[in-house]
C-alpha atoms as a PDB file:
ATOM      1  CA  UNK A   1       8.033   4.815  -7.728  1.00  0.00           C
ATOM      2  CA  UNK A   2      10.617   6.392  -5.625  1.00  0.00           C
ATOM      3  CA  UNK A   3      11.112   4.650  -1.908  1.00  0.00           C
ATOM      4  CA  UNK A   4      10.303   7.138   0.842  1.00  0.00           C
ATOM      5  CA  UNK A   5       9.740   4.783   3.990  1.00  0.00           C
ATOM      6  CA  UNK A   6      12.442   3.688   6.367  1.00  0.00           C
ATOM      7  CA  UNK A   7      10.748   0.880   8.009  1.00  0.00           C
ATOM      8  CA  UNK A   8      11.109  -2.339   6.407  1.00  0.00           C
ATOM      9  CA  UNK A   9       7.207  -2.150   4.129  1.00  0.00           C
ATOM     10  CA  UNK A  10       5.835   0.877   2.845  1.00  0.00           C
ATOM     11  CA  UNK A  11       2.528   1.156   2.728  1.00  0.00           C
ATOM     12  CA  UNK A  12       1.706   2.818  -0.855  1.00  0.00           C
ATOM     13  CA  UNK A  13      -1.504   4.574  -2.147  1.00  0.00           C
ATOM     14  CA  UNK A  14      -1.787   5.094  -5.780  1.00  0.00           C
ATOM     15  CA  UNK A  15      -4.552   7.415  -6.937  1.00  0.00           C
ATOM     16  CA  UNK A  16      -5.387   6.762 -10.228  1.00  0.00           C
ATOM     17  CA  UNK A  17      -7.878   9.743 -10.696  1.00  0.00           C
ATOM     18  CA  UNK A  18      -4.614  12.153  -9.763  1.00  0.00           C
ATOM     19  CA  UNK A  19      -2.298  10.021 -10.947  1.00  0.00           C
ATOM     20  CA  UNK A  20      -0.219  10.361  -7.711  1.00  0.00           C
ATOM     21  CA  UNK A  21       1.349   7.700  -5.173  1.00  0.00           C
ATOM     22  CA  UNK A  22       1.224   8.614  -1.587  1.00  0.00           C
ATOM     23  CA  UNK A  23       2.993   6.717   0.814  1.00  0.00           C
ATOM     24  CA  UNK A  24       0.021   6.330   3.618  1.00  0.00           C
ATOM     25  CA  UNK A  25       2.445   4.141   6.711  1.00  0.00           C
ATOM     26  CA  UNK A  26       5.399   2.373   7.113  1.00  0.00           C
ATOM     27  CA  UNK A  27       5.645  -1.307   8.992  1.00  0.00           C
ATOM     28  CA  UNK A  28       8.380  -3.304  10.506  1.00  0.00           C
ATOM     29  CA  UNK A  29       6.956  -6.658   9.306  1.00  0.00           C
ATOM     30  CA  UNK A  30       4.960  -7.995   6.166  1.00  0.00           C
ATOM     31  CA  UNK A  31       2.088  -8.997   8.442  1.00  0.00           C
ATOM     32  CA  UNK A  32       2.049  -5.426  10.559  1.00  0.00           C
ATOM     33  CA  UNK A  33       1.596  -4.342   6.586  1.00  0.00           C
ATOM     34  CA  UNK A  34      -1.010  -6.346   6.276  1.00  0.00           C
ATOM     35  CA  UNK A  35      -3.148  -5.653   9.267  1.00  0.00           C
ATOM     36  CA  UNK A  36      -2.776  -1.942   8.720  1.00  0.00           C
ATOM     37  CA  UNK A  37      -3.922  -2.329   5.084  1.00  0.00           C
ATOM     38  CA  UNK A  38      -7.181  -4.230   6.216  1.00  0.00           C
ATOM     39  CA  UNK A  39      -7.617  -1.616   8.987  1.00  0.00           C
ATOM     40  CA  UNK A  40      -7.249   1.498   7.240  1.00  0.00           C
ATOM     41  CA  UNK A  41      -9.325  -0.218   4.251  1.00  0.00           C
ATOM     42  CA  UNK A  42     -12.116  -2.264   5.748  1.00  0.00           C
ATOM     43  CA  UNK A  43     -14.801  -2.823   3.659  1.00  0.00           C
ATOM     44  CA  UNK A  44     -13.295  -1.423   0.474  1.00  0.00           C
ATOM     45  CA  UNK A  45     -10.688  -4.203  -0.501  1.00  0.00           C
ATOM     46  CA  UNK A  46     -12.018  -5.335  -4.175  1.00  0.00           C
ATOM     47  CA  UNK A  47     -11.096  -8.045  -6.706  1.00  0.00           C
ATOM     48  CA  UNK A  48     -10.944  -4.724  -8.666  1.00  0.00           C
ATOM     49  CA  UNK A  49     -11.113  -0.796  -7.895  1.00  0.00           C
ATOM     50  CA  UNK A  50     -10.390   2.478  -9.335  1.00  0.00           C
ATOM     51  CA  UNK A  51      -7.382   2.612  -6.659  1.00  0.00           C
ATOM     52  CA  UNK A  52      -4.781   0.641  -5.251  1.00  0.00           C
ATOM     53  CA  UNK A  53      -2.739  -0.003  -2.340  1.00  0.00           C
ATOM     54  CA  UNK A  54       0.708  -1.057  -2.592  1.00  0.00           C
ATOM     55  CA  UNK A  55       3.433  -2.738   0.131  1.00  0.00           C
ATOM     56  CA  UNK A  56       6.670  -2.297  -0.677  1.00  0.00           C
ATOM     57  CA  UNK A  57       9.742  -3.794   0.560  1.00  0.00           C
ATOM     58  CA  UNK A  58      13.024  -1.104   1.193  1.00  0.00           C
ATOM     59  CA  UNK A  59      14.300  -2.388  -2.151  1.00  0.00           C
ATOM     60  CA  UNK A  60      11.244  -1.125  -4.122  1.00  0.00           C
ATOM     61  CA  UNK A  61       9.847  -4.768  -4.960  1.00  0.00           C
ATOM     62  CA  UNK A  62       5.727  -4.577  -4.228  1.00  0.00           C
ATOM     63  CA  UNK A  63       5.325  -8.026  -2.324  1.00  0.00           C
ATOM     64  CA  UNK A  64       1.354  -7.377  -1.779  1.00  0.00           C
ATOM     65  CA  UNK A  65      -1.053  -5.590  -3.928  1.00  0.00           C
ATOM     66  CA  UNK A  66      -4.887  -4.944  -3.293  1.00  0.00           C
ATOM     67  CA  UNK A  67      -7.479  -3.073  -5.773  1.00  0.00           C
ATOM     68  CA  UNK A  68      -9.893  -0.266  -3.355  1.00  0.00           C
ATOM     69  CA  UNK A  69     -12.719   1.163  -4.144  1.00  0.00           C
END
């Protein structure tokens, strides 16, 4: 997946239905990342999902992953 945020985490969506990764936020710290992932996604964290959110660091390693449904 190509890097397209400028803050330090991207926050990345990965539709598996359309087989597409959009890039949803950015974040200046892992924990801002965090927070905005459980906001945007309350409720539909999963131990598995069709979907799944991705936050990336600016050198493209994905340092927290969560399943959504």
């Amino acid at each position: 997946m190509p890097i397209q945020h400028k803050k330090p985490f991207g926050i990345y969506h990965w539709d598996t239905f359309d087989n597409e990764t959009i890039l949803i936020d950015e974040a200046d710290t892992l924990k801002e990342a965090e927070k905005k992932v459980e906001e945007q996604y309350n409720g539909r964290i999963r131990s598995n999902g069709a979907d799944k959110v991705d936050i990336v660091d600016l050198e493209g390693n994905v340092v927290r992953s969560y399943h959504v449904g």
